[in-house]
Protein backbone atom coordinates (compact mmCIF):
# COMPACT_ATOMS: atom_id res chain seq x y z
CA UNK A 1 -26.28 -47.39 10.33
CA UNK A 2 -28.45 -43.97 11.54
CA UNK A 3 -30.03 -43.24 14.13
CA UNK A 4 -33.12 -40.91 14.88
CA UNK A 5 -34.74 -38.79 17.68
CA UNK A 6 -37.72 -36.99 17.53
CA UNK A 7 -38.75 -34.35 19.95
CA UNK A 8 -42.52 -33.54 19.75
CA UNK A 9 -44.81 -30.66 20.51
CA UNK A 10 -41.66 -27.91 21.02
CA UNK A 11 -43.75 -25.02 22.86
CA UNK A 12 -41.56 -22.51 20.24
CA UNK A 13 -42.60 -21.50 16.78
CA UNK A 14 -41.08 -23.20 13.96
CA UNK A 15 -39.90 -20.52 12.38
CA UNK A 16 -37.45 -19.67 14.84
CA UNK A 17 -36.33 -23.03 15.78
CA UNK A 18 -35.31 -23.44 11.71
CA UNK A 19 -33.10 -20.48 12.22
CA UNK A 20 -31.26 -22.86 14.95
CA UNK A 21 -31.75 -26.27 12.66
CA UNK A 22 -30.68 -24.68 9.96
CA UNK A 23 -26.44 -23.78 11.71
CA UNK A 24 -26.09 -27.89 12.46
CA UNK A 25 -27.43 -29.34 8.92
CA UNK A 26 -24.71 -32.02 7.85
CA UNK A 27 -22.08 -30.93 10.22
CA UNK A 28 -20.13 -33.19 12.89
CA UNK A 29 -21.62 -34.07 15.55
CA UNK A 30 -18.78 -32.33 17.94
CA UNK A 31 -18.84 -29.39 15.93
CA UNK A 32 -22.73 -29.62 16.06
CA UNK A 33 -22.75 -29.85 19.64
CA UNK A 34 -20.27 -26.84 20.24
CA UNK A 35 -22.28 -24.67 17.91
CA UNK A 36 -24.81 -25.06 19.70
CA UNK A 37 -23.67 -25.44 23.22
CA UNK A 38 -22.62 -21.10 22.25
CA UNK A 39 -25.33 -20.55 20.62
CA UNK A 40 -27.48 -18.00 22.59
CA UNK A 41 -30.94 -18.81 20.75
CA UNK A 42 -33.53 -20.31 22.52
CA UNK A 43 -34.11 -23.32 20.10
CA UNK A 44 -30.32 -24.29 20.65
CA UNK A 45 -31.25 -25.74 23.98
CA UNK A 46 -33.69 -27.81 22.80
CA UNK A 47 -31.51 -29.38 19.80
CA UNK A 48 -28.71 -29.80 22.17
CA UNK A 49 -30.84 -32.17 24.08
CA UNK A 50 -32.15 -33.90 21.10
CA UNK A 51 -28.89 -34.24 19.18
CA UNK A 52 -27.59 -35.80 22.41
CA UNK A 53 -30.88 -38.46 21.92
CA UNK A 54 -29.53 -39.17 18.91
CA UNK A 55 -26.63 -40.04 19.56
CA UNK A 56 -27.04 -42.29 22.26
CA UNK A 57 -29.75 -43.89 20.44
CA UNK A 58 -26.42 -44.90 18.10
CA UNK A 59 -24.70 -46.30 20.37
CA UNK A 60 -27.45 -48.71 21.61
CA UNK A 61 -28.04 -49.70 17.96
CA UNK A 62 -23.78 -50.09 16.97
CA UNK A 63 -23.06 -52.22 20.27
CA UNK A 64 -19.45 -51.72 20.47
CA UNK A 65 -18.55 -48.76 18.38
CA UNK A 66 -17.67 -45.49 19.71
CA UNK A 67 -18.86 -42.28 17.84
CA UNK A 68 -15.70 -40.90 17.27
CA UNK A 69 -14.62 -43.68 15.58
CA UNK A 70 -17.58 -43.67 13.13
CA UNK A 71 -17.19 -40.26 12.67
CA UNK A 72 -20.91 -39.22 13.14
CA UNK A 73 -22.63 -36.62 11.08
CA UNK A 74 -25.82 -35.00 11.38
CA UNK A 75 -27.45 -36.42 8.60
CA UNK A 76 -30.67 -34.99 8.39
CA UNK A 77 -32.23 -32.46 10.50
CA UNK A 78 -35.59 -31.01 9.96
CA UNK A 79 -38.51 -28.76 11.74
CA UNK A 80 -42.64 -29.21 10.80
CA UNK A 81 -45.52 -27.28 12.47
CA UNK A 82 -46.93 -28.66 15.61
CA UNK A 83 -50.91 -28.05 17.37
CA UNK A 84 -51.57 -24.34 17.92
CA UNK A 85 -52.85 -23.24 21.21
CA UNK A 86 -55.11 -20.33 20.47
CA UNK A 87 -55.81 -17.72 22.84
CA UNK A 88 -57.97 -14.16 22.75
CA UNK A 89 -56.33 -11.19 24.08
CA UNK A 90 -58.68 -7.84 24.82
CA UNK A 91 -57.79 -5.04 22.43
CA UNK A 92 -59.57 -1.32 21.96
CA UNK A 93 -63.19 -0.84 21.44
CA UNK A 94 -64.51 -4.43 22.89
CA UNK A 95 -62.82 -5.69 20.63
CA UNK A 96 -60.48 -9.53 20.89
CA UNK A 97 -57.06 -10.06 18.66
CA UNK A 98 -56.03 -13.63 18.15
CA UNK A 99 -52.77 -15.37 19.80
CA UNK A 100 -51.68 -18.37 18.24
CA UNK A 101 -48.92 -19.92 20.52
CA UNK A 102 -47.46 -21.85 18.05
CA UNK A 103 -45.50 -25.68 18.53
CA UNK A 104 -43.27 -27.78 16.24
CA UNK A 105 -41.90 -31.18 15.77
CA UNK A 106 -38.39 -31.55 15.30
CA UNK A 107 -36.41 -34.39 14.02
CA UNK A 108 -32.58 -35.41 13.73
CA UNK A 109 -31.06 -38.67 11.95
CA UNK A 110 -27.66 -38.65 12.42
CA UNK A 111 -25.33 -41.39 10.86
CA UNK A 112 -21.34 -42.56 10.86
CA UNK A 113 -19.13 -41.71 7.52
CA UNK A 114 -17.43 -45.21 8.15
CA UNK A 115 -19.11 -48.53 7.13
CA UNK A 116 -19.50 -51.18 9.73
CA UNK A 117 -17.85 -54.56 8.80
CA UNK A 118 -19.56 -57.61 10.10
């Protein structure tokens, strides 16, 4: 049975938090977690957290099982554009440039390789 956690609204641009998504994509979730517990990217932080969501939100659905004895994966992992904030900042001339402080949406299923037997 799988589990999912969703963080929302990310202040960090999607682009770069793929980059961090990308390292953890169908991996173990203890190997998952050590990635990206050395992981010096910004974005690892964040999935650290969430991939922690997830799993507890497994163990609240499987009452009695134990992850390592399901031997949880990270199932699916994935990153879509959030809201933009958008700012002007004063250039040359009189003139304004754009900032567009982007924000994403992340979201992590993770599931056990082991069948549950009722």
């Amino acid at each position: 049975m799988e589990a999912v956690a969703k963080l929302r609204n990310c202040p960090m641009s999607p682009r770069k938090m793929r980059l961090v998504v990308d390292i953890i994509r169908g991996k173990a979730v203890n190997d998952a977690l050590n990635i990206l517990k050395y992981t010096k990217n910004e974005g690892s932080v964040w999935v650290e957290k969430l991939l922690l969501s997830a799993i507890s939100n497994w163990e609240n659905k499987n009452d009695g099982m134990s992850p390592e004895d399901a031997d949880l994966y990270v199932k699916t992992v994935f990153v879509d554009g959030g809201s933009m904030l958008k700012r002007f900042q004063p250039a040359p001339q009189g003139r304004a440039h754009r900032i567009r402080k982007r924000m994403n949406h992340v979201t992590i299923v993770v599931d056990g390789k082991t069948t549950i037997e009722a």
